[in-house]
N, C-alpha and C. Protein backbone atom coordinates (compact mmCIF):
# COMPACT_ATOMS: atom_id res chain seq x y z
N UNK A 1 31.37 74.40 30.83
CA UNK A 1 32.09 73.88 29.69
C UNK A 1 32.22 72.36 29.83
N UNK A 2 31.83 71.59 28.67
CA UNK A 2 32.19 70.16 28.64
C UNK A 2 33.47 69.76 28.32
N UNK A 3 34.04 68.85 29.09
CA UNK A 3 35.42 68.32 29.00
C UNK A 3 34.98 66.83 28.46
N UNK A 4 36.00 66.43 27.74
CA UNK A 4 36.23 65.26 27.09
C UNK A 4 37.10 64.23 27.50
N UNK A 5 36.58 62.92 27.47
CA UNK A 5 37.74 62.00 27.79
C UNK A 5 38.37 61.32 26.65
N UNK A 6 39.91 61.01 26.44
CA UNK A 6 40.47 60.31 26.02
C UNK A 6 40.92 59.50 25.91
N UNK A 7 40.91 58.46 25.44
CA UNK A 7 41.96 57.33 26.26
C UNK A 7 42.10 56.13 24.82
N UNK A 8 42.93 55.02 25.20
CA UNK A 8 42.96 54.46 24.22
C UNK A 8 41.76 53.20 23.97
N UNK A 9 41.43 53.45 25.24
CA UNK A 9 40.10 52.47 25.48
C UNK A 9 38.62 52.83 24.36
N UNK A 10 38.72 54.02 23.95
CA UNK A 10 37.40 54.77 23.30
C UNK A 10 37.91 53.64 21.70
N UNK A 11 38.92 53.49 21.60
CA UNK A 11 39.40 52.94 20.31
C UNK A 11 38.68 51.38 20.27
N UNK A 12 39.37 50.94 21.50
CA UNK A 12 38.56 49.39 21.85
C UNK A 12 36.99 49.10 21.57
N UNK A 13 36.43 50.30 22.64
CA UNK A 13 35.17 50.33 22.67
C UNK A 13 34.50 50.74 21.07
N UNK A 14 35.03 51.55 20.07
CA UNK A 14 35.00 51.71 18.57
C UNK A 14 34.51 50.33 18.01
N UNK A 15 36.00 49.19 18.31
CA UNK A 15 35.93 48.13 17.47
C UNK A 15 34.76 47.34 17.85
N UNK A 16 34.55 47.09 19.70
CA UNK A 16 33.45 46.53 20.01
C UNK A 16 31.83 46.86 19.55
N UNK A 17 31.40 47.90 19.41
CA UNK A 17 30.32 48.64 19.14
C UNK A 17 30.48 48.29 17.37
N UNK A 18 31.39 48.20 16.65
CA UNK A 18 31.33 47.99 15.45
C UNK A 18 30.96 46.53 15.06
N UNK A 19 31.36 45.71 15.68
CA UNK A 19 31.32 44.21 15.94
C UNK A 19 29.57 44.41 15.67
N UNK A 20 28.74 45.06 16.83
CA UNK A 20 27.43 44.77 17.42
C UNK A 20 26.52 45.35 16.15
N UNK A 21 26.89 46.25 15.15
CA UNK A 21 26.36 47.02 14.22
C UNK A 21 25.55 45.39 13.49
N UNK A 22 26.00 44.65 13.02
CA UNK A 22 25.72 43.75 12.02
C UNK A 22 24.91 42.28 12.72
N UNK A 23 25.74 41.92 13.87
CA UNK A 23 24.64 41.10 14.99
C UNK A 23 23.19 41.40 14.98
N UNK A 24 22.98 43.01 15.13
CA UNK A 24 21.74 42.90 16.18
C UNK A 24 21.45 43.43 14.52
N UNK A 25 21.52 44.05 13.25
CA UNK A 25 20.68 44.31 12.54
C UNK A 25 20.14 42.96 11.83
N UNK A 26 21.19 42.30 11.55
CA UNK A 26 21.20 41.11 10.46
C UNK A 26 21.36 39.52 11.02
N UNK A 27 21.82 39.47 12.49
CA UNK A 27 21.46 38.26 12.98
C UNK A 27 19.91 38.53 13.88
N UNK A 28 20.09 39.22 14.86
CA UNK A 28 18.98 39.22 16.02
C UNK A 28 17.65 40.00 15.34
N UNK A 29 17.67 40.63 14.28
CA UNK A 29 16.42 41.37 14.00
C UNK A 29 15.77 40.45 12.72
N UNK A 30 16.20 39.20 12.49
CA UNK A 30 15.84 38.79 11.39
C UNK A 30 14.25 38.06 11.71
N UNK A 31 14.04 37.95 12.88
CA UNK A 31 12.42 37.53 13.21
C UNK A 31 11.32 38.75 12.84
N UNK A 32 12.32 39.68 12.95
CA UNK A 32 11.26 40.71 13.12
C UNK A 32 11.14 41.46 11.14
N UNK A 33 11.97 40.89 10.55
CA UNK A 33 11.89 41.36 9.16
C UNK A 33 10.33 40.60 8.61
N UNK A 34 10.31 40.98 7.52
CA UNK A 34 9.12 40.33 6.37
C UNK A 34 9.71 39.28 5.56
N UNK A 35 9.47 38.23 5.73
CA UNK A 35 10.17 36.90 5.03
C UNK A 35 10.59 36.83 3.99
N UNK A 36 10.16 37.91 3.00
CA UNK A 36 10.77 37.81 1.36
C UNK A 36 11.92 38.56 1.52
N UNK A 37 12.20 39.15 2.91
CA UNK A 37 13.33 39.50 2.78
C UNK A 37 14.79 38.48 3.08
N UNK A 38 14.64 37.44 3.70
CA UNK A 38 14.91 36.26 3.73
C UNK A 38 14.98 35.00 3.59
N UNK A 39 13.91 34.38 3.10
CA UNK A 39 13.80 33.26 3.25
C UNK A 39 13.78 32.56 1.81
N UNK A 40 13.70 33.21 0.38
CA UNK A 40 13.95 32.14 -0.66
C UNK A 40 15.22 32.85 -0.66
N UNK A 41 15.94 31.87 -1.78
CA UNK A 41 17.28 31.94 -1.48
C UNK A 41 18.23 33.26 -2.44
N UNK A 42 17.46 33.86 -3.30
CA UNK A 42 17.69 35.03 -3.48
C UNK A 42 17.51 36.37 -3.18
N UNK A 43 17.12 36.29 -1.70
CA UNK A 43 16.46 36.99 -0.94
C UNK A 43 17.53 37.56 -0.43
N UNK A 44 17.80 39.48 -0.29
CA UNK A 44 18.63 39.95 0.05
C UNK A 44 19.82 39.70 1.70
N UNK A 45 18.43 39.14 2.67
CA UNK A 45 19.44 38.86 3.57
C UNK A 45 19.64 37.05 4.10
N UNK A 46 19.10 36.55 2.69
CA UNK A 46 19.12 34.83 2.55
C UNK A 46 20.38 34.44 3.33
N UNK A 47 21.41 34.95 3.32
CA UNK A 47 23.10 34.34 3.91
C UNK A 47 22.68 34.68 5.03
N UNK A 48 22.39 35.83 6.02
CA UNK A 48 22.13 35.52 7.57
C UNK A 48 21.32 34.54 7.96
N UNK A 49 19.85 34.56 6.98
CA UNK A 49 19.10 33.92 7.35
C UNK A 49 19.97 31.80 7.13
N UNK A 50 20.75 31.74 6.23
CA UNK A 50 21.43 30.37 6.31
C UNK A 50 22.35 30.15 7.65
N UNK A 51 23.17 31.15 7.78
CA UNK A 51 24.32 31.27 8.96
C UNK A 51 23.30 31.26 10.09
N UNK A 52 22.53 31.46 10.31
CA UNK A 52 21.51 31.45 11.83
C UNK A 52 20.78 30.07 11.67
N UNK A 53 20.54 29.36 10.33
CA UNK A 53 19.94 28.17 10.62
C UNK A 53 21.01 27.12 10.54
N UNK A 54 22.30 27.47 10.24
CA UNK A 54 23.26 26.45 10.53
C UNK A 54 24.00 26.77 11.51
N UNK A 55 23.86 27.47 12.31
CA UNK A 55 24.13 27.99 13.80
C UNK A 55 23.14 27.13 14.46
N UNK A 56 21.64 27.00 14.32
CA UNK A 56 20.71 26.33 15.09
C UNK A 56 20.87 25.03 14.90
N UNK A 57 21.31 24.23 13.52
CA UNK A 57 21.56 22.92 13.35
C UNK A 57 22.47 22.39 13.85
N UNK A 58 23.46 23.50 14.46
CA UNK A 58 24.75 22.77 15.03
C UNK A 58 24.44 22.83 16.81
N UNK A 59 23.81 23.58 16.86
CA UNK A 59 24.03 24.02 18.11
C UNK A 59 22.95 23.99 18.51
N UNK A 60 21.84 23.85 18.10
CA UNK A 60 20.38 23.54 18.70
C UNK A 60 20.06 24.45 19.50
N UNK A 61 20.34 25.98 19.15
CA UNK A 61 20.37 26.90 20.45
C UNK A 61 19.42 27.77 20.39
N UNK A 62 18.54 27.66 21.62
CA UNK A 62 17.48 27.73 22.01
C UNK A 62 16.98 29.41 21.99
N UNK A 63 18.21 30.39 22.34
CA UNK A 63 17.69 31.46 22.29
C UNK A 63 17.43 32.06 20.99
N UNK A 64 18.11 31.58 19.89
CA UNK A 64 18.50 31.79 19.06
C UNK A 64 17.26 31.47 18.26
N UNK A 65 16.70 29.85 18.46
CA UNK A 65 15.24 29.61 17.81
C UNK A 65 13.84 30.56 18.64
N UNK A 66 14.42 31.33 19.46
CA UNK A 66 13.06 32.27 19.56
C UNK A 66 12.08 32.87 18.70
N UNK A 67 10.80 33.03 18.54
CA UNK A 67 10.14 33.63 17.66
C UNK A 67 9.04 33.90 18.75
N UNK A 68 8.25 34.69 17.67
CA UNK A 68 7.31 35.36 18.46
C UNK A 68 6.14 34.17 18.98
N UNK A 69 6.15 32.99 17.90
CA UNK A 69 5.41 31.68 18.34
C UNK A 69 5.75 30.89 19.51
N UNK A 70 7.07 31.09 20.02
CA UNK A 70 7.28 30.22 20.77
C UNK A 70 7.47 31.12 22.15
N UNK A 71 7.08 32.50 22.01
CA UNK A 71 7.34 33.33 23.20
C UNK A 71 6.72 32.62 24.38
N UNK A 72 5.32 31.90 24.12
CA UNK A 72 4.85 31.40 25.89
C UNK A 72 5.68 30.37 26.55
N UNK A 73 6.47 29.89 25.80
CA UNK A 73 7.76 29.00 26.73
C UNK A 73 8.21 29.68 27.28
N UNK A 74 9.45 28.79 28.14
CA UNK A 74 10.26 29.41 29.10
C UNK A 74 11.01 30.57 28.96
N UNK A 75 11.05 30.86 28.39
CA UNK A 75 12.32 31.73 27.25
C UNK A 75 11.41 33.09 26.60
N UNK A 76 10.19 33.37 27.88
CA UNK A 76 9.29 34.50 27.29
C UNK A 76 10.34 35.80 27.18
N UNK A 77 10.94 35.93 27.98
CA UNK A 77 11.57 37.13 28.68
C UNK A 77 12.62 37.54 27.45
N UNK A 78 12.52 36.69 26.71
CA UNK A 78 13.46 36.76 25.32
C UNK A 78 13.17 38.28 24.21
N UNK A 79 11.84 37.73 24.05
CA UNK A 79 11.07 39.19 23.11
C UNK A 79 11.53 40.26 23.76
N UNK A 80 11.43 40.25 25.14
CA UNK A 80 11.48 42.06 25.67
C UNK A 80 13.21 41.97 25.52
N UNK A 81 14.02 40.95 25.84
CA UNK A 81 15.29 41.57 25.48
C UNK A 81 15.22 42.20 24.36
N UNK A 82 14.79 41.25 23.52
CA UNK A 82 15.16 41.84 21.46
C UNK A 82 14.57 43.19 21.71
N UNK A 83 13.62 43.74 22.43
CA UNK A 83 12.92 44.64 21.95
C UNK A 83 13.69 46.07 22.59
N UNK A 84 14.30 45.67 24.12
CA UNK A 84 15.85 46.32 24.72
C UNK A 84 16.52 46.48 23.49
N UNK A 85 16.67 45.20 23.10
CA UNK A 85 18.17 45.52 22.21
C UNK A 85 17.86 46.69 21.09
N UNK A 86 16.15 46.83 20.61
CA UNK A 86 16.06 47.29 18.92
C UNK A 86 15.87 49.13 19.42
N UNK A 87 15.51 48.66 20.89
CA UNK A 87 14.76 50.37 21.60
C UNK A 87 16.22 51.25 22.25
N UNK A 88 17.29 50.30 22.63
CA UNK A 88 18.32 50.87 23.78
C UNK A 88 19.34 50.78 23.03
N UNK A 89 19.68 49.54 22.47
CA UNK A 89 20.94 48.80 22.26
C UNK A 89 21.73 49.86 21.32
N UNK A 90 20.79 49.17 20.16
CA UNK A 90 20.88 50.05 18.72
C UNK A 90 21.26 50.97 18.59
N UNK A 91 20.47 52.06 19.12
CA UNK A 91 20.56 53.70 19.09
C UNK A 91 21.69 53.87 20.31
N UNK A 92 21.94 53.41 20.85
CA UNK A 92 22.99 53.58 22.04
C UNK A 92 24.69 53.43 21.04
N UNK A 93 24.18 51.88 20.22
CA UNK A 93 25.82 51.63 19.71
C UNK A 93 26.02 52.52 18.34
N UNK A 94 24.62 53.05 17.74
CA UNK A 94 25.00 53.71 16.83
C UNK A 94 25.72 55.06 17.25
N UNK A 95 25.01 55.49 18.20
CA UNK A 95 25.66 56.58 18.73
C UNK A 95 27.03 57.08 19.24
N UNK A 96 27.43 55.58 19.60
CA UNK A 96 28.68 55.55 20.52
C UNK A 96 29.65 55.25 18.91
N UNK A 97 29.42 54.62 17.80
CA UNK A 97 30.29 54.72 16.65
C UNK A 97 30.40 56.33 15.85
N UNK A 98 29.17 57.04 16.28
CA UNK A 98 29.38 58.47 15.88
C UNK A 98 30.53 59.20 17.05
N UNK A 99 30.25 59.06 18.21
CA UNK A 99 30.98 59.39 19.05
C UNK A 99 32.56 58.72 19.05
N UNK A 100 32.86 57.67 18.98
CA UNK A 100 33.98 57.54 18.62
C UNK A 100 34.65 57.31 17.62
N UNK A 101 33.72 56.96 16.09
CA UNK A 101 34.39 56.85 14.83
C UNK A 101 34.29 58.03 14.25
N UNK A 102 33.01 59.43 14.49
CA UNK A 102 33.07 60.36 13.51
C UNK A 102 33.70 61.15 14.56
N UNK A 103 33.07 61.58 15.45
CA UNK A 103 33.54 62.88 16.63
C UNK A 103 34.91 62.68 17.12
N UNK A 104 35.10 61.61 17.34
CA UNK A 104 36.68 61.30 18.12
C UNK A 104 37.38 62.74 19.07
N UNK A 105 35.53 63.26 19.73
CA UNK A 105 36.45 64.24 20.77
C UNK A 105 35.92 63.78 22.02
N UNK A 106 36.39 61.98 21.96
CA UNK A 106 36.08 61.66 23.43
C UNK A 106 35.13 61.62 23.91
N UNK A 107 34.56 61.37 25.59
CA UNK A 107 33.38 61.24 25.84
C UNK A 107 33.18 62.58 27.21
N UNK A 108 32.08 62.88 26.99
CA UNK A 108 31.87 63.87 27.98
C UNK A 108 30.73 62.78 28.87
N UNK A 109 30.50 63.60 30.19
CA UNK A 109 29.61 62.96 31.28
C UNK A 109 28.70 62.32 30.80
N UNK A 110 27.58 62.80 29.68
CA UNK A 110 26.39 62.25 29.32
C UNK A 110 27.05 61.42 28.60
N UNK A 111 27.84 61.29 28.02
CA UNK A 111 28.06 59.90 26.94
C UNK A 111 28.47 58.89 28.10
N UNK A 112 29.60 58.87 28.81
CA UNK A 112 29.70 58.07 29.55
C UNK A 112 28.53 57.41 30.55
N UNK A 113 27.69 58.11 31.08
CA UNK A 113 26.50 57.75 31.36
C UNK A 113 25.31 56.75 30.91
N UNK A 114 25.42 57.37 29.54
CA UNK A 114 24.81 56.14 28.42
C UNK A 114 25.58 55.33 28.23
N UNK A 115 27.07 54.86 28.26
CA UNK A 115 27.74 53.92 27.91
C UNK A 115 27.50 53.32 29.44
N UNK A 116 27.64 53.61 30.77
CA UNK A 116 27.61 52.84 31.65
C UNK A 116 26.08 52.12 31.64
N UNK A 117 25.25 52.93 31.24
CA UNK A 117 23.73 51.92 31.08
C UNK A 117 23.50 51.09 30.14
N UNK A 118 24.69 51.30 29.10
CA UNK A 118 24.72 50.00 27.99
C UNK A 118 25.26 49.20 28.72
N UNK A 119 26.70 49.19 29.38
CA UNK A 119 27.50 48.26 29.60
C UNK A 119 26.94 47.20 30.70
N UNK A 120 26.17 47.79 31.84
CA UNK A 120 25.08 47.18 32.47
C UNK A 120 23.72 46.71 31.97
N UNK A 121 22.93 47.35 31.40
CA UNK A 121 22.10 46.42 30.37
C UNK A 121 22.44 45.21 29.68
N UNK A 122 23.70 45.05 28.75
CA UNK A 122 23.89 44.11 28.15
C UNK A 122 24.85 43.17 29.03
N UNK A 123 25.81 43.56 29.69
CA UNK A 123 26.12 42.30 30.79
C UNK A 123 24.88 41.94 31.19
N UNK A 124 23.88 42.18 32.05
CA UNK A 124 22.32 41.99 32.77
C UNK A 124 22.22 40.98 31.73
N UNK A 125 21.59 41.29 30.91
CA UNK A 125 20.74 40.48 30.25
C UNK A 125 21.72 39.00 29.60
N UNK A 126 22.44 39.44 29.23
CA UNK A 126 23.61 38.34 29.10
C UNK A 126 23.85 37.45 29.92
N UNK A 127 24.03 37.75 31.47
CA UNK A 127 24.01 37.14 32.26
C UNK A 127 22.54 35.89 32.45
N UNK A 128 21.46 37.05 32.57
CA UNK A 128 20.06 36.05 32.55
C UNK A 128 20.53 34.73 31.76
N UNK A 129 20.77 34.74 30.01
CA UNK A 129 21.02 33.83 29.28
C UNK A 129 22.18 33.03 29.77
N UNK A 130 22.96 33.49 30.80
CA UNK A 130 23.97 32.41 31.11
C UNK A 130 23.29 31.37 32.14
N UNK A 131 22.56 32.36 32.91
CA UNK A 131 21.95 31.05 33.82
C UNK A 131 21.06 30.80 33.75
N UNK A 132 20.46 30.91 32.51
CA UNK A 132 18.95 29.80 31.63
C UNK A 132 19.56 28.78 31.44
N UNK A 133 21.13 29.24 30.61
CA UNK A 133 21.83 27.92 30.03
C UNK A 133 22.21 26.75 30.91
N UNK A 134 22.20 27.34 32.18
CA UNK A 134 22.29 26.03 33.41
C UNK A 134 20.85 24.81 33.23
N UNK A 135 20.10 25.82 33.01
CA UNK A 135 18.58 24.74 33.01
C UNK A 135 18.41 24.10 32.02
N UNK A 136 19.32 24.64 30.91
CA UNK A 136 18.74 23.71 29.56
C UNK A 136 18.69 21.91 30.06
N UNK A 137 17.75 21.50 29.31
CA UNK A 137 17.66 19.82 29.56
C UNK A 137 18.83 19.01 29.03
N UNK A 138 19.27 18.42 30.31
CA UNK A 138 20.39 17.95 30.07
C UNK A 138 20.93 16.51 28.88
N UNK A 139 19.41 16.09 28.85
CA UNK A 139 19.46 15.26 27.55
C UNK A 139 19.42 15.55 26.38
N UNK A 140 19.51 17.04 26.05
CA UNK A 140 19.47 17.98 24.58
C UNK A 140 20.74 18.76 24.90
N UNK A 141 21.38 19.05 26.17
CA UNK A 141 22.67 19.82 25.71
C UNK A 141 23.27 18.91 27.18
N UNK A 142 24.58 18.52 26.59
CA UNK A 142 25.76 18.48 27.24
C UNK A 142 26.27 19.26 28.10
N UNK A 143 27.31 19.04 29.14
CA UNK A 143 27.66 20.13 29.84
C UNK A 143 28.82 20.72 29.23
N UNK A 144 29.43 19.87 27.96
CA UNK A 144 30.58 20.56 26.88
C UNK A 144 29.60 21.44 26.28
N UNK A 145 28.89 21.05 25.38
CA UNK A 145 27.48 21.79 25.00
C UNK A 145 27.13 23.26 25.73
N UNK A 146 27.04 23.37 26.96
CA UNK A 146 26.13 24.07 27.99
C UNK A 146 27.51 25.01 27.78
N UNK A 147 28.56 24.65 28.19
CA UNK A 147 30.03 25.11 28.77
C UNK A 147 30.57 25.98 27.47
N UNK A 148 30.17 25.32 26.24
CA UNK A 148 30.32 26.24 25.43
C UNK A 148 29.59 27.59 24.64
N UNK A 149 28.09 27.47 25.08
CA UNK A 149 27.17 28.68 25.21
C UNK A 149 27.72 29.63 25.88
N UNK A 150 28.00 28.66 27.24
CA UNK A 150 28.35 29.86 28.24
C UNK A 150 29.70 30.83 28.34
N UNK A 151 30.69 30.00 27.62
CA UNK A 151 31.98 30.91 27.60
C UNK A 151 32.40 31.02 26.13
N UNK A 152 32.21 30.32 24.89
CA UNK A 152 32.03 31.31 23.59
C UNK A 152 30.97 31.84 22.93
N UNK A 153 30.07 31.69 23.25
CA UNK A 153 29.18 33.09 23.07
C UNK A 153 28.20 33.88 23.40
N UNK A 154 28.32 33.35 24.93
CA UNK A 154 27.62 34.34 25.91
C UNK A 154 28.59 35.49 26.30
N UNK A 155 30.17 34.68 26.78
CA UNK A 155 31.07 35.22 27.52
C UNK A 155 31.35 36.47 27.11
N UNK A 156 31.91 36.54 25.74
CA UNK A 156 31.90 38.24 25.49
C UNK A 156 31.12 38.85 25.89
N UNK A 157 30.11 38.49 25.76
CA UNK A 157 28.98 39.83 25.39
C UNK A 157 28.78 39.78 26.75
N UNK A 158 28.96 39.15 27.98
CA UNK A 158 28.91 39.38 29.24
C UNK A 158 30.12 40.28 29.61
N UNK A 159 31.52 39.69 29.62
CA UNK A 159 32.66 40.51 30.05
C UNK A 159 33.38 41.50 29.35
N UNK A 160 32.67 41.74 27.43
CA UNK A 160 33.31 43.14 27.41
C UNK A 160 31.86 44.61 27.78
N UNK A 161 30.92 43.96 27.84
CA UNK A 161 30.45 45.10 28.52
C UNK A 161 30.16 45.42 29.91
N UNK A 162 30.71 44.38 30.53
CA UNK A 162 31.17 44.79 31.92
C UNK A 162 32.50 45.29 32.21
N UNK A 163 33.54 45.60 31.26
CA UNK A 163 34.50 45.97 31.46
C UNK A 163 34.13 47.33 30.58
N UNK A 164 33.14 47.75 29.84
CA UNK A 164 32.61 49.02 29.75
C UNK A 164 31.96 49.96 30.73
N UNK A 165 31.14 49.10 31.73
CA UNK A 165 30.50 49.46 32.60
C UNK A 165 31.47 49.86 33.92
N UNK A 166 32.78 48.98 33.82
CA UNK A 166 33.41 49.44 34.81
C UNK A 166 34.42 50.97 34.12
N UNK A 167 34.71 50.92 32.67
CA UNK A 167 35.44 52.05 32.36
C UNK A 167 34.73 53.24 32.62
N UNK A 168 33.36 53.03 32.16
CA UNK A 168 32.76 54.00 32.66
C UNK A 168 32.38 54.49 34.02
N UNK A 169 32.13 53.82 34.70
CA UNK A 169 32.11 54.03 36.02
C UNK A 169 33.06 54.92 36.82
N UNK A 170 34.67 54.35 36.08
CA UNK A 170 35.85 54.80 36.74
C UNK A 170 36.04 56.24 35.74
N UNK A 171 35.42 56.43 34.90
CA UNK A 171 34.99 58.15 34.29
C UNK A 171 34.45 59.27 35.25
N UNK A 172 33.34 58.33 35.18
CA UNK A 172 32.73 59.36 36.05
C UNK A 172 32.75 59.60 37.75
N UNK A 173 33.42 58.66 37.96
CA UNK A 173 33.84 58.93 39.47
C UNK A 173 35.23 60.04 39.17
N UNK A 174 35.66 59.96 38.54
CA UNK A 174 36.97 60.76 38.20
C UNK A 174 36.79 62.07 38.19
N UNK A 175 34.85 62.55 37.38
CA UNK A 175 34.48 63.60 37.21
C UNK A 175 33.95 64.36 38.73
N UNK A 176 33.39 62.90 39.31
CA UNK A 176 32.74 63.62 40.75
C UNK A 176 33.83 63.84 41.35
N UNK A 177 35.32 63.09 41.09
CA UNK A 177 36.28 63.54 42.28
C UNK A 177 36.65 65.00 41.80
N UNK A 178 37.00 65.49 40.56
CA UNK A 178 37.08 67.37 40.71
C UNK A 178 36.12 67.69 40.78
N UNK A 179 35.04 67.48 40.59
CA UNK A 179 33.89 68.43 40.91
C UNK A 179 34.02 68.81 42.54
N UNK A 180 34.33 67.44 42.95
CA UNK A 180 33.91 67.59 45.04
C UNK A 180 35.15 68.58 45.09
N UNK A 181 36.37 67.88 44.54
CA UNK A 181 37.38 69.08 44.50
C UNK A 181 37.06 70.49 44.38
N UNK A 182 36.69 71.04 43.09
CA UNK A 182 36.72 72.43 43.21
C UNK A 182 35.73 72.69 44.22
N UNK A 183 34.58 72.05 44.63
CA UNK A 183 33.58 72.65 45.25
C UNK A 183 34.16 73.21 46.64
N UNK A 184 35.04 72.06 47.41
CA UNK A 184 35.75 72.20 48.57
C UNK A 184 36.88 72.86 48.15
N UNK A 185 37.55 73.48 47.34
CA UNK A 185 38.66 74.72 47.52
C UNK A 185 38.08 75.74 47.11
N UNK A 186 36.14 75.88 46.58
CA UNK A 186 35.77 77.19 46.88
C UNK A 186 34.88 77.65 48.44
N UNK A 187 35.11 76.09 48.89
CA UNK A 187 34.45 76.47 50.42
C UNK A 187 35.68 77.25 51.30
N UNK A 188 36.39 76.81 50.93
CA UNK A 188 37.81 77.15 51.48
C UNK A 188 38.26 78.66 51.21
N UNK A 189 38.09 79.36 50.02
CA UNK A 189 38.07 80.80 49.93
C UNK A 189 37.03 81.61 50.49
């Protein structure tokens, strides 16, 4: 029989995973759309496509101008994230909003499992981008510049899914501690 976890944290993790729904469809997947879906200005997703180029005009930010043209720079390792994010991410956070916005009966072992390989995947890779951002050239970004990649909008996406990775973690150790339990009070009969 599967048991469920509760807690008020599944609520948190709700809002976070809801946050990521609209990022990765409508900011991070917009390289990978067909341009009339963006780019004249009556073009259905024309406003991301403006908010990402006045994100790049302000901020000159490098991961952000990735495309598939500029993959042989430094910043190759970029594509296979996006492609993490469209193969793992996605189907992981859609899942986890069915699981906690429609099902709301908690998480059993396998969900937590997949949530601990999200929460480590996307810290991981988050992290990589924090310490690219050390190398950026220091005559194109500042260390206010650099300092602010790194702690408003790397930082979330580094420390709330490492504080997923640790909720989960502390799940399923919870599960191996009754399991070892019952196993050792049926060695005991």
């Amino acid at each position: 029989m599967t048991t469920y976890t509760k807690t008020w944290r599944n609520n948190v993790w709700l809002v976070w995973f809801t946050i990521q729904v609209p990022i990765i469809l409508l900011i991070d997947a917009l390289e990978f759309y067909p341009k009339w879906l963006h780019e004249s200005p009556g073009a259905p997703l024309h406003l991301f496509a403006t908010v990402q180029k006045e994100h790049i005009a302000k901020y000159n930010d490098p991961i952000v101008q990735w495309s598939r043209e500029t993959a042989s720079g430094h910043d190759s390792w970029m594509g296979l994230f996006l492609y993490l994010e469209f193969a793992f991410t996605l189907p992981t956070v859609l899942y986890a909003l069915y699981r906690f916005g429609v099902k709301r009966t908690g998480t059993s072992g396998a969900d937590e499992l997949l949530f601990l390989l999200y929460g480590f995947e996307t810290a991981l890779t988050t992290l990589v981008c924090i310490h690219d951002s050390f190398y950026w050239d220091d005559a194109v970004y500042s260390a206010e510049v650099k300092r602010t990649f790194q702690v408003n909008f790397f930082g979330p996406w580094f420390v709330i899914p490492t504080l997923v990775f640790i909720d989960m973690a502390s799940r399923i150790l919870s599960r191996i501690r009754v399991a070892d339990a019952a196993l050792a009070g049926k060695k005991v009969q």
